[in-house]
C-alpha atoms as a PDB file:
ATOM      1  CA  UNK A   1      57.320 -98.147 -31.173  1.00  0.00           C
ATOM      2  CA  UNK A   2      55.149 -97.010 -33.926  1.00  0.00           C
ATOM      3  CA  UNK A   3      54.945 -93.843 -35.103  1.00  0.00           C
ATOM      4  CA  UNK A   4      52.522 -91.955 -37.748  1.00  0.00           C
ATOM      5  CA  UNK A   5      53.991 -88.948 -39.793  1.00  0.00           C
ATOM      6  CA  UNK A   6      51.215 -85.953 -40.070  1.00  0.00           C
ATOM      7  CA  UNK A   7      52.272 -84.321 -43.559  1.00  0.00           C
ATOM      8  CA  UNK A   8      54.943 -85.489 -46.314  1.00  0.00           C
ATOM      9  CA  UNK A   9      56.260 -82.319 -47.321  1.00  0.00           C
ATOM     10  CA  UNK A  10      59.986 -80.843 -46.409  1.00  0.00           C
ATOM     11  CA  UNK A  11      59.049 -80.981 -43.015  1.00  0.00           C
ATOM     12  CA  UNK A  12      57.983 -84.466 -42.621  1.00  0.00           C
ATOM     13  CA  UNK A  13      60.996 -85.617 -45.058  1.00  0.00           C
ATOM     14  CA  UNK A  14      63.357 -84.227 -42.789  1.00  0.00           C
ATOM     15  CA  UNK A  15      62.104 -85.973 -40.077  1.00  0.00           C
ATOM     16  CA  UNK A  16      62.116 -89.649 -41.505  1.00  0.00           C
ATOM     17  CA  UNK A  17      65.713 -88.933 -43.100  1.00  0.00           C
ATOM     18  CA  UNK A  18      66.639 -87.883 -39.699  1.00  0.00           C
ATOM     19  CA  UNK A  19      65.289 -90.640 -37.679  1.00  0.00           C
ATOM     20  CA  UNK A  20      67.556 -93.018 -40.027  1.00  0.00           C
ATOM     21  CA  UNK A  21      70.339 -90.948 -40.219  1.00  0.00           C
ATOM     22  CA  UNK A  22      70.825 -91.047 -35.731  1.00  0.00           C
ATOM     23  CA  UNK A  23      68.684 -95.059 -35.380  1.00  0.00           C
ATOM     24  CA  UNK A  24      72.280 -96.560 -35.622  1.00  0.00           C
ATOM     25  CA  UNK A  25      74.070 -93.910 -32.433  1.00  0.00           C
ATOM     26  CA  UNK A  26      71.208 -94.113 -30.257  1.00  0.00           C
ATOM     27  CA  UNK A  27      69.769 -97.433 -29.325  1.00  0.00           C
ATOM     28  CA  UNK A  28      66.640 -95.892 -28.233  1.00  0.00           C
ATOM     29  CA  UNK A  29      65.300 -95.100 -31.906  1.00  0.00           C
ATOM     30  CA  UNK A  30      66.342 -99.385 -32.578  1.00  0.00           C
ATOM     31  CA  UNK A  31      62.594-100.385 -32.271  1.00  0.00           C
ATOM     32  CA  UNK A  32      61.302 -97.337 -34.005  1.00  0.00           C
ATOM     33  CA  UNK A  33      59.337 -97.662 -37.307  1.00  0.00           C
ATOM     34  CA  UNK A  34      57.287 -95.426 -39.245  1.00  0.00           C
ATOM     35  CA  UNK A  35      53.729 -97.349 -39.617  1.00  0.00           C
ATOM     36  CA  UNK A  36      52.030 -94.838 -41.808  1.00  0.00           C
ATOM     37  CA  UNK A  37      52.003 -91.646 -43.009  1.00  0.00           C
ATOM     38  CA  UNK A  38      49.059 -89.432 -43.569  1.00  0.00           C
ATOM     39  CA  UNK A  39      48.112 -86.020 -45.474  1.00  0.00           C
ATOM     40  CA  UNK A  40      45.206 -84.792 -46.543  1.00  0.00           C
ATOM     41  CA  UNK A  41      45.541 -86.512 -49.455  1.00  0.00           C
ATOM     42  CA  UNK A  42      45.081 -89.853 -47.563  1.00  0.00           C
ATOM     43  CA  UNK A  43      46.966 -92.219 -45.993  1.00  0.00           C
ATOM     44  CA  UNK A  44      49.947 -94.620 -46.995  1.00  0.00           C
ATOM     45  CA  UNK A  45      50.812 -97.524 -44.656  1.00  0.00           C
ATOM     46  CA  UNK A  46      54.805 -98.288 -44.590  1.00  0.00           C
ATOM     47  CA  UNK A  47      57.408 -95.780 -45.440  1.00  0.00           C
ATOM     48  CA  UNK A  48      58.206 -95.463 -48.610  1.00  0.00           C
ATOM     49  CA  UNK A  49      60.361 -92.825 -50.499  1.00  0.00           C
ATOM     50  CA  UNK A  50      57.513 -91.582 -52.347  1.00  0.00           C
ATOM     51  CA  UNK A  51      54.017 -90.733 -50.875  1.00  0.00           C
ATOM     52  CA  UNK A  52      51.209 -93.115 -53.009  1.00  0.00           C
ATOM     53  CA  UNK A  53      48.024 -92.468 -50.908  1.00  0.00           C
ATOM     54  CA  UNK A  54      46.348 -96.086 -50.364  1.00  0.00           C
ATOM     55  CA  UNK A  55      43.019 -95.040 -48.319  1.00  0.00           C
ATOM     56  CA  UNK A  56      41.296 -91.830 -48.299  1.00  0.00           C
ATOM     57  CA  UNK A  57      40.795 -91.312 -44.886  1.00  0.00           C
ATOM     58  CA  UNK A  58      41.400 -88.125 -42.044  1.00  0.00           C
ATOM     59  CA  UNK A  59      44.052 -88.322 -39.438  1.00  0.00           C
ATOM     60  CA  UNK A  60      41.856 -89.784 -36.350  1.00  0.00           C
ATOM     61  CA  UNK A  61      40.987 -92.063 -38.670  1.00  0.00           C
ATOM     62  CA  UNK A  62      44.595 -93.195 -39.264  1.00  0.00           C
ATOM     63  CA  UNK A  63      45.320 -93.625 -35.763  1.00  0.00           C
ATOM     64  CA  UNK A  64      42.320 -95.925 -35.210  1.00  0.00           C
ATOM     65  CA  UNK A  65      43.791 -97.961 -37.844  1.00  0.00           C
ATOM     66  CA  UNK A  66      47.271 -97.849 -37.126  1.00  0.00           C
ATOM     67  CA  UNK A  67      47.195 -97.598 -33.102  1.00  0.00           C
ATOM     68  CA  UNK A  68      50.710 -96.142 -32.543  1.00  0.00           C
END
């Protein structure tokens, strides 16, 4: 499963360092990636600790391109 963060700030962080912290107890999150994550600052594909904006694109955009 793919999934697209909205926003990189605490909120967002805390989600991704959850989502690692519990993939390893509950074998539902096993096929679970982060495909991109997009602000309005633009878009990053990946996960990556630190947020370096590689298009400059909206959010619908980012789900065309990523398809989660």
């Amino acid at each position: 499963m793919k999934l697209l963060l909205v926003g990189y700030g605490n909120v967002g962080r805390a989600f991704r360092k959850l989502l690692y912290e519990k993939k390893d107890r509950y074998p539902i999150l096993q096929d679970v990636e982060i495909a991109g994550i997009v602000t309005r600052r633009g878009f990053m594909m990946g996960d990556k600790d630190d947020f370096i904006p590689e298009k400059t694109i909206n959010v619908i955009e980012a789900l065309d391109f990523v398809n989660p």
